[in-house]
Every structure is written in structure tokens, then in C-alpha cells.
PDB file of N, CA and C in Angstrom:
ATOM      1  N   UNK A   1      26.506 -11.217 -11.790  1.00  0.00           N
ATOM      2  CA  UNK A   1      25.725 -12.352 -11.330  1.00  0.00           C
ATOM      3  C   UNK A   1      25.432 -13.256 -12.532  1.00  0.00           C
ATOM      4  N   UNK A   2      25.534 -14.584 -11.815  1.00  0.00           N
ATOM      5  CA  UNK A   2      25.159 -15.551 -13.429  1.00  0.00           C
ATOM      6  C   UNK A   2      24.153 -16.049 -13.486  1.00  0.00           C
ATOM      7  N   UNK A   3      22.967 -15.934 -14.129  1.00  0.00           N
ATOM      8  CA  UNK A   3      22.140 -16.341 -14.084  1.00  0.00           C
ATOM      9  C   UNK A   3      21.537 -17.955 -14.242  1.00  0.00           C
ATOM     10  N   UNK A   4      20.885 -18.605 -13.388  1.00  0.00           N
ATOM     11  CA  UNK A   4      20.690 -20.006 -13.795  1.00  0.00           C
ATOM     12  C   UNK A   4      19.761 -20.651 -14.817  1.00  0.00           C
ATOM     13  N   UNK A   5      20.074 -21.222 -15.572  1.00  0.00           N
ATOM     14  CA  UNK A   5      18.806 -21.978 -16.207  1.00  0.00           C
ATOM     15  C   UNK A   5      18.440 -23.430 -15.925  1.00  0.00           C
ATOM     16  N   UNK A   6      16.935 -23.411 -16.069  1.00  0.00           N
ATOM     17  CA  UNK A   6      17.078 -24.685 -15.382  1.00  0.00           C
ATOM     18  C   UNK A   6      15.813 -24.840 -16.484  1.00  0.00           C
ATOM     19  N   UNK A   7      15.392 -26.643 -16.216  1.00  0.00           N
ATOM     20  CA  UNK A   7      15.077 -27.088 -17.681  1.00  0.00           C
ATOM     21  C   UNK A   7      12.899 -26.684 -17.273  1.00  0.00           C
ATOM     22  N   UNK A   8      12.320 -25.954 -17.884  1.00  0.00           N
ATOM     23  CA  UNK A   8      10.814 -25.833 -18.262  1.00  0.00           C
ATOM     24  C   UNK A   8      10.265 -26.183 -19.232  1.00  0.00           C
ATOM     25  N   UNK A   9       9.312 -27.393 -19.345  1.00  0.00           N
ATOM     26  CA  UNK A   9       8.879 -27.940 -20.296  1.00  0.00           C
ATOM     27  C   UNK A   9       9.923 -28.713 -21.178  1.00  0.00           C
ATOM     28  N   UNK A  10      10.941 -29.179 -20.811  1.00  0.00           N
ATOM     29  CA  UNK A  10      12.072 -29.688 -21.511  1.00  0.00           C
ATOM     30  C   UNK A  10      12.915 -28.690 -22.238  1.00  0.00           C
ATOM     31  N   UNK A  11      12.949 -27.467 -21.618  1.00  0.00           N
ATOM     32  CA  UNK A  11      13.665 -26.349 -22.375  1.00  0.00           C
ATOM     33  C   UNK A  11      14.737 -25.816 -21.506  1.00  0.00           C
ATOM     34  N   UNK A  12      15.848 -24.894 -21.752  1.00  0.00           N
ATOM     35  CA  UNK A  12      16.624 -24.303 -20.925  1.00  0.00           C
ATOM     36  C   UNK A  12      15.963 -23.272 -20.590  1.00  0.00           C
ATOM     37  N   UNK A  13      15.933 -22.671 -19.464  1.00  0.00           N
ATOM     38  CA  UNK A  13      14.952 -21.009 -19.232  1.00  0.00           C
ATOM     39  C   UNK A  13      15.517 -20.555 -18.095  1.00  0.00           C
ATOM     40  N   UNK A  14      15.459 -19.347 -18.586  1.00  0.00           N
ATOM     41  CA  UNK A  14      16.323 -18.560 -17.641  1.00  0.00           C
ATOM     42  C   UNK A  14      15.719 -18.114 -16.567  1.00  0.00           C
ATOM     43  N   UNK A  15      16.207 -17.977 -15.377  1.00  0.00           N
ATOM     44  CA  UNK A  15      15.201 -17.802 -14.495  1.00  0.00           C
ATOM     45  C   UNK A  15      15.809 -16.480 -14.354  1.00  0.00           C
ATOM     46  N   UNK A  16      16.481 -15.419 -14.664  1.00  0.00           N
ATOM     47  CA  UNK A  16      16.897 -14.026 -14.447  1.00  0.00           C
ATOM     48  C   UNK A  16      18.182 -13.604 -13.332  1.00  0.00           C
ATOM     49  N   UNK A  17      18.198 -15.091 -12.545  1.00  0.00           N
ATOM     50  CA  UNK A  17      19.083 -14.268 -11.440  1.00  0.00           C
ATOM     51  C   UNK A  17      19.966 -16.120 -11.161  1.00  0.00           C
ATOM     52  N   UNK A  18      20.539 -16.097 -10.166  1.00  0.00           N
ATOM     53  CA  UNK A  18      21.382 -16.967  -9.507  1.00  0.00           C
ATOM     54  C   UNK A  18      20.251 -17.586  -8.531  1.00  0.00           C
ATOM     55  N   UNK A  19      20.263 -19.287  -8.974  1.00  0.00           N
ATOM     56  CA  UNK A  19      19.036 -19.972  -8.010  1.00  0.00           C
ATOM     57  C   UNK A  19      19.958 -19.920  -6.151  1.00  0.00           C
ATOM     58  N   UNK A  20      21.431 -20.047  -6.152  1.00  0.00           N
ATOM     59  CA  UNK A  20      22.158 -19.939  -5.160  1.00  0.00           C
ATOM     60  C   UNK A  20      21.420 -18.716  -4.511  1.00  0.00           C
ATOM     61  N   UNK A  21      21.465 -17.587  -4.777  1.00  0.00           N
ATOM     62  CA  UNK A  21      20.971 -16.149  -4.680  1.00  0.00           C
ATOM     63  C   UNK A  21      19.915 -16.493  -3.716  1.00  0.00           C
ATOM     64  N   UNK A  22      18.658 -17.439  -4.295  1.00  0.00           N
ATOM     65  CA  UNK A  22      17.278 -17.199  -4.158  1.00  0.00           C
ATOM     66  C   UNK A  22      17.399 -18.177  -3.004  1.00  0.00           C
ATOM     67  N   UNK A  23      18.171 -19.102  -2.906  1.00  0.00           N
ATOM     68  CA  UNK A  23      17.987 -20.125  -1.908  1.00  0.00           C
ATOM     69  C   UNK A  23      18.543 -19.448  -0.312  1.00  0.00           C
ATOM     70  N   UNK A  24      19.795 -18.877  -0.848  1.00  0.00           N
ATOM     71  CA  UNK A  24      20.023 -17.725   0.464  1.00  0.00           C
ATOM     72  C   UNK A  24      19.191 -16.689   0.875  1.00  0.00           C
ATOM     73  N   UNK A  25      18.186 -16.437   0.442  1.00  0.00           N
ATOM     74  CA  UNK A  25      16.958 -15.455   0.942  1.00  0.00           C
ATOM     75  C   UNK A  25      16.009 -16.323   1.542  1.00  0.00           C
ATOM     76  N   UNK A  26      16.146 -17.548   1.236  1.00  0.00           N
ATOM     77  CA  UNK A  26      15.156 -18.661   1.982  1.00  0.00           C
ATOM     78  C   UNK A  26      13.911 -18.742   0.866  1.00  0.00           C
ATOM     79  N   UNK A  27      14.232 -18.683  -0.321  1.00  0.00           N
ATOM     80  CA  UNK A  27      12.975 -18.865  -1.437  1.00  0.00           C
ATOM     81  C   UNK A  27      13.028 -20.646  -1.584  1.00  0.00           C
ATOM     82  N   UNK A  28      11.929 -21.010  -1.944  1.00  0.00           N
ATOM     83  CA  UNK A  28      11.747 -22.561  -1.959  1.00  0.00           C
ATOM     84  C   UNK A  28      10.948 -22.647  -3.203  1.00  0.00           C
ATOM     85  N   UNK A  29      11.341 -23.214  -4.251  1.00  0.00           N
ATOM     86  CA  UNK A  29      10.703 -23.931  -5.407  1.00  0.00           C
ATOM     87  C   UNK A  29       9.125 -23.564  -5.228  1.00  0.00           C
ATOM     88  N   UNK A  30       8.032 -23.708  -5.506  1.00  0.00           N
ATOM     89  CA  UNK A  30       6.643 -23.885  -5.899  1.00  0.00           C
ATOM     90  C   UNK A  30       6.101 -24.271  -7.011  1.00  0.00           C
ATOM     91  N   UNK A  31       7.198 -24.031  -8.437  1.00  0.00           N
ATOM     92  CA  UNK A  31       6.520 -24.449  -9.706  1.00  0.00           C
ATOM     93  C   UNK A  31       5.411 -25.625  -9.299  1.00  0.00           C
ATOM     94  N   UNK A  32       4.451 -25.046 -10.577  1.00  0.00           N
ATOM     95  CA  UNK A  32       3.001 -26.338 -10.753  1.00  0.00           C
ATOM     96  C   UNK A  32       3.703 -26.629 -12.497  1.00  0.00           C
ATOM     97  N   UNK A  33       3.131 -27.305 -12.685  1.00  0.00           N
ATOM     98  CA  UNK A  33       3.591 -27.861 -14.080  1.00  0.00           C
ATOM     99  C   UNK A  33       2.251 -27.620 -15.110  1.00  0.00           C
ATOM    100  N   UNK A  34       1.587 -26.583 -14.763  1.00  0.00           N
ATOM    101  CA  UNK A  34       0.681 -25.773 -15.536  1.00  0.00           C
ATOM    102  C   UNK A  34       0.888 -24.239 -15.290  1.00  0.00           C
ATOM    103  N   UNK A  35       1.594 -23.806 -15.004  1.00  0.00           N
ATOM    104  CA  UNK A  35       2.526 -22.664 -14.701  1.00  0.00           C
ATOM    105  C   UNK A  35       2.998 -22.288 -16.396  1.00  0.00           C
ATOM    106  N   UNK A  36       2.980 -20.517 -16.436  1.00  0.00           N
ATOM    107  CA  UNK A  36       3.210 -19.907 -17.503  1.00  0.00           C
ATOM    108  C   UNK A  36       5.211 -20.334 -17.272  1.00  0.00           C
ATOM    109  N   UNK A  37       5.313 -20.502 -15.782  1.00  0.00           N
ATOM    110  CA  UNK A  37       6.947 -20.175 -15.640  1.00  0.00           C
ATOM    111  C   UNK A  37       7.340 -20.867 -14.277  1.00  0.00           C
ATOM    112  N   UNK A  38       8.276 -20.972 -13.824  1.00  0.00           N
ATOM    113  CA  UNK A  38       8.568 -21.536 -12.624  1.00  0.00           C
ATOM    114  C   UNK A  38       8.091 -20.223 -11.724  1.00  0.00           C
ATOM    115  N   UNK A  39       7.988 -20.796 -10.374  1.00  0.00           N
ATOM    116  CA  UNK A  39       7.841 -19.788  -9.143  1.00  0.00           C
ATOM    117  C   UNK A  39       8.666 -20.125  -8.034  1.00  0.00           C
ATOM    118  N   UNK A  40       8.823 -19.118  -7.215  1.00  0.00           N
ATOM    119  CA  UNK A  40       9.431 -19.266  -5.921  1.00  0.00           C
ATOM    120  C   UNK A  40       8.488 -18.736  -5.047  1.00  0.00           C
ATOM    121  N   UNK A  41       8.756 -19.714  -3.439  1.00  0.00           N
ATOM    122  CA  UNK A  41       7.676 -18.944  -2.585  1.00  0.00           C
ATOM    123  C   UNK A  41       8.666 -18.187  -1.653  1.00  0.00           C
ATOM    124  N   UNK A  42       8.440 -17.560  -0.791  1.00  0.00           N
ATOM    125  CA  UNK A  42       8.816 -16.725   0.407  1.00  0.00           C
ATOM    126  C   UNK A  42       9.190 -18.051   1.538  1.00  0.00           C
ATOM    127  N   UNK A  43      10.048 -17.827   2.986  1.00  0.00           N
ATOM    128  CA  UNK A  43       9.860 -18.783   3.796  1.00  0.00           C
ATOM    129  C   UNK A  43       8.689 -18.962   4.594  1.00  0.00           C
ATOM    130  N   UNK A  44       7.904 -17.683   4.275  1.00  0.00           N
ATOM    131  CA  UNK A  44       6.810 -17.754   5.206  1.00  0.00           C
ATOM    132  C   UNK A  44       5.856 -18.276   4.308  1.00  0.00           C
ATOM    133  N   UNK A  45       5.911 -18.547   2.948  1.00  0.00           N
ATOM    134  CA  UNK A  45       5.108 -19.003   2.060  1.00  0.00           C
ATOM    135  C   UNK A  45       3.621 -18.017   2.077  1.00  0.00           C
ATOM    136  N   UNK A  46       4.057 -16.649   1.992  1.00  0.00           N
ATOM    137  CA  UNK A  46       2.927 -16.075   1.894  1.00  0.00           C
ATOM    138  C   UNK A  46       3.230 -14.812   0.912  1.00  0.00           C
ATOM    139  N   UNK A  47       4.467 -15.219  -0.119  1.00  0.00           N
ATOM    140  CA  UNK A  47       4.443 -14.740  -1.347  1.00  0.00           C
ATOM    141  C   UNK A  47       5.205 -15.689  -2.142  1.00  0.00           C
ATOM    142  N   UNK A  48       4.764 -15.350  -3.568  1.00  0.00           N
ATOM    143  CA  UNK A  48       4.877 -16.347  -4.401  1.00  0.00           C
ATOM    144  C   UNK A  48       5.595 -15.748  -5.571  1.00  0.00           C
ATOM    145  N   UNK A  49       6.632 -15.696  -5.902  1.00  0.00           N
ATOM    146  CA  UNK A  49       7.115 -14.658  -7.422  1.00  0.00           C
ATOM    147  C   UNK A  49       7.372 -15.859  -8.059  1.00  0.00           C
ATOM    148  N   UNK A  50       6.849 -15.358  -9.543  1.00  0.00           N
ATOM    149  CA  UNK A  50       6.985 -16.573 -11.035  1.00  0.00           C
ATOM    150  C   UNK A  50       8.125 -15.494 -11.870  1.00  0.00           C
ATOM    151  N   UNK A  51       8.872 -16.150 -12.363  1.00  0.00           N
ATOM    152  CA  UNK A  51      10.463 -16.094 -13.103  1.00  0.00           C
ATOM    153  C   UNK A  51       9.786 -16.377 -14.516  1.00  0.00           C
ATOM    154  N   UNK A  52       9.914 -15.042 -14.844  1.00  0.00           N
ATOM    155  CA  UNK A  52       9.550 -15.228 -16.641  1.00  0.00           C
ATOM    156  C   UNK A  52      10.695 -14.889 -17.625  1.00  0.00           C
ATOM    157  N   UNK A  53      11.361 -15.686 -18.530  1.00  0.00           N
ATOM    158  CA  UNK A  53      12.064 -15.806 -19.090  1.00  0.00           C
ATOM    159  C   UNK A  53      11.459 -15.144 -20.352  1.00  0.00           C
ATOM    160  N   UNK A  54      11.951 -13.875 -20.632  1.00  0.00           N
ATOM    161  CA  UNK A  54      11.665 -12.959 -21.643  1.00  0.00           C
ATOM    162  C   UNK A  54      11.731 -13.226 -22.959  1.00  0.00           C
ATOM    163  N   UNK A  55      12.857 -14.988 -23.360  1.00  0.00           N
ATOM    164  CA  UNK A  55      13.075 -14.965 -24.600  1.00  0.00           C
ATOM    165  C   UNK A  55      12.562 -16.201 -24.909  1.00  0.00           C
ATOM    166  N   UNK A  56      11.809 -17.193 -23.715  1.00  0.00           N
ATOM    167  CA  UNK A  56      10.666 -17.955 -24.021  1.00  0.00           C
ATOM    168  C   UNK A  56       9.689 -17.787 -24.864  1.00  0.00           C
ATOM    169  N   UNK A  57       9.614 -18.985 -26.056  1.00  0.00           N
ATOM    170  CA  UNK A  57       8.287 -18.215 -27.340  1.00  0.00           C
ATOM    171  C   UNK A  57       7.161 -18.066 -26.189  1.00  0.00           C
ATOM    172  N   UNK A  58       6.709 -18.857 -25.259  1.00  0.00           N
ATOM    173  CA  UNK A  58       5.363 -18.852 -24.666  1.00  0.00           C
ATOM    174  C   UNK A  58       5.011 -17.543 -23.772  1.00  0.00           C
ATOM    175  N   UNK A  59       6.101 -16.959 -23.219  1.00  0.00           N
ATOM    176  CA  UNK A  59       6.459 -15.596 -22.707  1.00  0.00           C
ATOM    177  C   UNK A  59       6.146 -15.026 -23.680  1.00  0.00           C
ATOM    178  N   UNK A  60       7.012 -14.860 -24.629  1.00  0.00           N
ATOM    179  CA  UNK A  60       6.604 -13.639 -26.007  1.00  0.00           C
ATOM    180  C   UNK A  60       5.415 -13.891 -26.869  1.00  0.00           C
ATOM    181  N   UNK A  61       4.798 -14.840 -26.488  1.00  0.00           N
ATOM    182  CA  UNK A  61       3.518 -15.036 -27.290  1.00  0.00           C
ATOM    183  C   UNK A  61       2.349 -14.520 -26.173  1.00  0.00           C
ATOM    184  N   UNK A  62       2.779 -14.415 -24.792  1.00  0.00           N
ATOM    185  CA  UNK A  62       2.092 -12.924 -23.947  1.00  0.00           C
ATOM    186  C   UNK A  62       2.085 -11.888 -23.429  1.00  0.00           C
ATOM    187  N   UNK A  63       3.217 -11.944 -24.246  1.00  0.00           N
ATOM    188  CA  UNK A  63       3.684 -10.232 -24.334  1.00  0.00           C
ATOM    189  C   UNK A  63       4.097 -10.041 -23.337  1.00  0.00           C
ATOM    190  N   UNK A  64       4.251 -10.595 -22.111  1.00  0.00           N
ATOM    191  CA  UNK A  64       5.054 -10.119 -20.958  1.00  0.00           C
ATOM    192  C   UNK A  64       5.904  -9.543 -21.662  1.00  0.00           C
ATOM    193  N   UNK A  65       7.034  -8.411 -20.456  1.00  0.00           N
ATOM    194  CA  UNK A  65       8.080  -8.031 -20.819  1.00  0.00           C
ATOM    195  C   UNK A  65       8.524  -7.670 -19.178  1.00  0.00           C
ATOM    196  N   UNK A  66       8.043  -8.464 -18.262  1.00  0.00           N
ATOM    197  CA  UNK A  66       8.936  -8.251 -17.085  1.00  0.00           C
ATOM    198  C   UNK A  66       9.488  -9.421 -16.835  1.00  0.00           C
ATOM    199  N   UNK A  67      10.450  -9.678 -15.632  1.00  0.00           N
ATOM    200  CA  UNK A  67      10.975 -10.889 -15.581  1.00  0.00           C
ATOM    201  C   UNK A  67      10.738 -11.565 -14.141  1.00  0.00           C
ATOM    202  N   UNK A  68       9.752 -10.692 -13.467  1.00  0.00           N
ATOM    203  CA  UNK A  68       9.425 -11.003 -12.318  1.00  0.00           C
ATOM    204  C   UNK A  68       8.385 -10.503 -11.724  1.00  0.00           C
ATOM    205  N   UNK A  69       7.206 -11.562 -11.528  1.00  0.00           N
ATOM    206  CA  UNK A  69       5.788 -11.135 -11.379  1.00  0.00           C
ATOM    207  C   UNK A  69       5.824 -11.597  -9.220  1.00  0.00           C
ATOM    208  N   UNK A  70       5.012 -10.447  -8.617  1.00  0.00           N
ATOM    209  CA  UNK A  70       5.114 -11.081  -7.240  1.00  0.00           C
ATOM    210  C   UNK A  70       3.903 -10.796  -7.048  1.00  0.00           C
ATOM    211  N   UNK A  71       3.194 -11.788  -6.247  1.00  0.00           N
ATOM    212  CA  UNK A  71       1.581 -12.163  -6.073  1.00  0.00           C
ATOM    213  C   UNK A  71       1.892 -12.212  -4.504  1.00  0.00           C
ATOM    214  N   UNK A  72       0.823 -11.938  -4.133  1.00  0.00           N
ATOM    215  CA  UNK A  72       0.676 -12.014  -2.039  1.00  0.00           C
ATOM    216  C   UNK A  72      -0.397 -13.599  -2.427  1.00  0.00           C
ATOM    217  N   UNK A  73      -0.032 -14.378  -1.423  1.00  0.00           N
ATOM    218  CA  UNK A  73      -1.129 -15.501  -0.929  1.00  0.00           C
ATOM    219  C   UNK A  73      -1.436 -15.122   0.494  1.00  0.00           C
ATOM    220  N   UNK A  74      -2.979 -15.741   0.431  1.00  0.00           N
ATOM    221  CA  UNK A  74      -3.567 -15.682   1.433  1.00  0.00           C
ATOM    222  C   UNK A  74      -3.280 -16.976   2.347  1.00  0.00           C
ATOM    223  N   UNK A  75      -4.024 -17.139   3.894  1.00  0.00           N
ATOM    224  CA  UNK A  75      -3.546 -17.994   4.798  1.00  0.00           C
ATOM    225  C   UNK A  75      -3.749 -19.099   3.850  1.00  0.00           C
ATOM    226  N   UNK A  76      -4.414 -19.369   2.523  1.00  0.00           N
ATOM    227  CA  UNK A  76      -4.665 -20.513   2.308  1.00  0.00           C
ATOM    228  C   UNK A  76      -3.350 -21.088   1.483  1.00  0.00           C
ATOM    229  N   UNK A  77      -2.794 -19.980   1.162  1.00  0.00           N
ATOM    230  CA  UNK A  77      -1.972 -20.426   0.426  1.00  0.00           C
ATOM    231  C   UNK A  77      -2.261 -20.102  -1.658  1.00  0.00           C
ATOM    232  N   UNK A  78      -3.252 -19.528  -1.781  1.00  0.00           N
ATOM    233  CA  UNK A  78      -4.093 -18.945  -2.664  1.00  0.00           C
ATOM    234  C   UNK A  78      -3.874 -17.456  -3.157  1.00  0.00           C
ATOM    235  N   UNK A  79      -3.579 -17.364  -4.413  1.00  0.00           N
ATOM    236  CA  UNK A  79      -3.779 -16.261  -4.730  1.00  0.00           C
ATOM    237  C   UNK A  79      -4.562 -14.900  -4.382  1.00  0.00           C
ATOM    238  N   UNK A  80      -4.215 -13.722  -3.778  1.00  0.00           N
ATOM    239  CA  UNK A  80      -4.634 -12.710  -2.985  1.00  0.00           C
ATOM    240  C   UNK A  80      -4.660 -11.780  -3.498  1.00  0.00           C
ATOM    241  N   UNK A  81      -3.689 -11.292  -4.471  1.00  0.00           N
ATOM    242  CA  UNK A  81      -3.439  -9.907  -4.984  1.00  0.00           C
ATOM    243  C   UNK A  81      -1.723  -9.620  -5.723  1.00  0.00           C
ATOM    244  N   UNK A  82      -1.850  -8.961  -6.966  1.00  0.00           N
ATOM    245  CA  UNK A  82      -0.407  -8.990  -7.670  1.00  0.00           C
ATOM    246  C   UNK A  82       0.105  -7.413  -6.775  1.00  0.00           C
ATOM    247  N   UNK A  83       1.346  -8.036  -6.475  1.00  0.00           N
ATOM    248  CA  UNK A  83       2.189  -6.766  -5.519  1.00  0.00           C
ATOM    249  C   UNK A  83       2.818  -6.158  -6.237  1.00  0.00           C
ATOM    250  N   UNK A  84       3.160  -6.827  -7.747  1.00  0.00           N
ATOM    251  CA  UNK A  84       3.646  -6.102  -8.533  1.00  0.00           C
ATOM    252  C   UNK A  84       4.528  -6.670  -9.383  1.00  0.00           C
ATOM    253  N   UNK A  85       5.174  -6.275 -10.605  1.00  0.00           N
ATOM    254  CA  UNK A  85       6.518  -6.566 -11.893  1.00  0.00           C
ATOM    255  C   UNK A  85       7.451  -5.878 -11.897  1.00  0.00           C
ATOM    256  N   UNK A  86       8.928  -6.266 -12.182  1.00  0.00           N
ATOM    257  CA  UNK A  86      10.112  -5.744 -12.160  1.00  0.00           C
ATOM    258  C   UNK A  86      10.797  -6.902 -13.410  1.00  0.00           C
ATOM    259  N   UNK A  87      11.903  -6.102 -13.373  1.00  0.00           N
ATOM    260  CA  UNK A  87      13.070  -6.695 -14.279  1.00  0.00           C
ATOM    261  C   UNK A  87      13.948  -6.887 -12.709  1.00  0.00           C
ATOM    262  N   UNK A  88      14.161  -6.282 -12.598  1.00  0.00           N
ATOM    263  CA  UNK A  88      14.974  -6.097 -11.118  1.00  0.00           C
ATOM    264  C   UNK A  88      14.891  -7.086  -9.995  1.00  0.00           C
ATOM    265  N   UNK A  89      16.098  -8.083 -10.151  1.00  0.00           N
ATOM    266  CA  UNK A  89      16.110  -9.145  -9.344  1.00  0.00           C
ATOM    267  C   UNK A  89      16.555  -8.195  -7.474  1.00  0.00           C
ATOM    268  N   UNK A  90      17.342  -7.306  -7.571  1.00  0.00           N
ATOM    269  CA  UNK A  90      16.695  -6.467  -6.416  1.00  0.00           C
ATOM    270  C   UNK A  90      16.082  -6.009  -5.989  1.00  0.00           C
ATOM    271  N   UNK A  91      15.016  -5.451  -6.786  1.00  0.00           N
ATOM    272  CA  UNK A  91      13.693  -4.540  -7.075  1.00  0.00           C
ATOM    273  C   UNK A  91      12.597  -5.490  -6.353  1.00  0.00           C
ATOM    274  N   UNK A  92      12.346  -6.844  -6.983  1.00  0.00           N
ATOM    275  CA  UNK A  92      11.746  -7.769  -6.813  1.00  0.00           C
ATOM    276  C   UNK A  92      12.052  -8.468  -4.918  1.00  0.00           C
ATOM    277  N   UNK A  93      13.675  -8.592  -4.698  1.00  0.00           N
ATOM    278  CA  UNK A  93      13.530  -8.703  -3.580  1.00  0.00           C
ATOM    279  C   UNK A  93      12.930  -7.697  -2.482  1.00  0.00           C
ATOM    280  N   UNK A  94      12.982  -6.647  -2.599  1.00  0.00           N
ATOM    281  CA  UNK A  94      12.498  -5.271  -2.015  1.00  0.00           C
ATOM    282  C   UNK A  94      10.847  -5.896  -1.608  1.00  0.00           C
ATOM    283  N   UNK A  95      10.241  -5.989  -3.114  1.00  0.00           N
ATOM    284  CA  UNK A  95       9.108  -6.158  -3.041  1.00  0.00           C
ATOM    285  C   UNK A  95       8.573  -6.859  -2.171  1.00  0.00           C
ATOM    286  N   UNK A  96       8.973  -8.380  -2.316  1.00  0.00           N
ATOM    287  CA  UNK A  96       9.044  -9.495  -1.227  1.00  0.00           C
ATOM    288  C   UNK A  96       9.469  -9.148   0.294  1.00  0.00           C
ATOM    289  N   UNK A  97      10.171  -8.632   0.466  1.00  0.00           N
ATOM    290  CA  UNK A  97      10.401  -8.096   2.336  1.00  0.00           C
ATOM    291  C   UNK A  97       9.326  -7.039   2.547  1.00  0.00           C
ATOM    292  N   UNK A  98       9.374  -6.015   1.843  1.00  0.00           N
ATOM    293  CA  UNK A  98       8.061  -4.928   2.157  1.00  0.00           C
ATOM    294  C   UNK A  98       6.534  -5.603   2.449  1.00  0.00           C
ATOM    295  N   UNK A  99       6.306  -6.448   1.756  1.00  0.00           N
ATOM    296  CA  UNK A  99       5.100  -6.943   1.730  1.00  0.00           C
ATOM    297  C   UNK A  99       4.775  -8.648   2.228  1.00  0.00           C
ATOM    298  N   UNK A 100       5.733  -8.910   3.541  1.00  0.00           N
ATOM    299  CA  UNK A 100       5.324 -10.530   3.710  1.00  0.00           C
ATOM    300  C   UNK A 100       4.523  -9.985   5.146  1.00  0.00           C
TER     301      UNK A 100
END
């Protein structure tokens, strides 16, 4: 799989997996532009995973070391609860179907 980069903060960053990939699961953009990283939401928009690029200084200046954080939102659309971190762009999808 090839991974895409696409430009954050005027930088190349890897988002870990194929954006083709993410768009065929029905993931839709969400980045905020105060975001540690870009995000994707779910189609039901009631999860939200942020794409952390491991070799980003701003990543390694917080020590992350996963490459995929997945958060549940509530009806509001609001942060609810972290479902969990993976490296595992399969791992991560798992996560996302188990828990929408």
C-alpha cells in the first residue's frame, strides 16, 4: 500500500495509509486547522480518527508514537471518549466498525 501525503501546515505528512483506501470506507476529511494532525470522520460522523505522522517534529515533540488515534463523538458531534491507538491502518479500521 502507498501511502499518501498530503500538505499540513505547509509540510508533506504522511497520513500512514492510501487516502483512496479511506475514501472507499466512506471516511470524509474533518481536519480543523488547530489540529495536532489531520482527521477523518466515519460516514455516520460519529467517529473521528486523527493521522499522526510519526516523523513530524510536532508529533515527536509529543512523543506520540502511534499513527492512529480514534475518539467516539457524541450526537453533538463532540468529543466523547478515546476508543483507542494503533499503528495498524487495519487495526484502526476494526476499531472504527466495532464501535460506530
Amino acid at each position: 500500500m502507498t501511502n499518501t501525503k498530503v500538505k499540513w501546515f505547509n509540510e508533506d505528512y504522511d497520513l500512514g495509509c492510501n487516502i483512496k483506501d479511506l475514501e472507499k470506507l466512506g471516511f470524509s476529511n474533518s481536519s480543523y486547522h488547530n489540529d495536532l494532525g489531520p482527521s477523518y470522520m466515519n460516514k455516520k460522523e460519529n467517529i473521528q480518527v486523527f493521522f499522526l505522522d510519526l516523523e513530524d517534529p510536532s508529533i515527536k515533540n509529543e512523543k506520540i508514537d502511534y499513527k492512529f488515534s480514534i475518539m467516539k463523538l457524541d450526537e453533538h458531534g463532540e468529543y466523547s471518549k478515546t476508543i483507542g491507538t494503533t499503528n495498524s491502518f487495519d487495526e484502526m479500521v476494526e476499531m472504527v466498525k466495532k464501535n460506530q
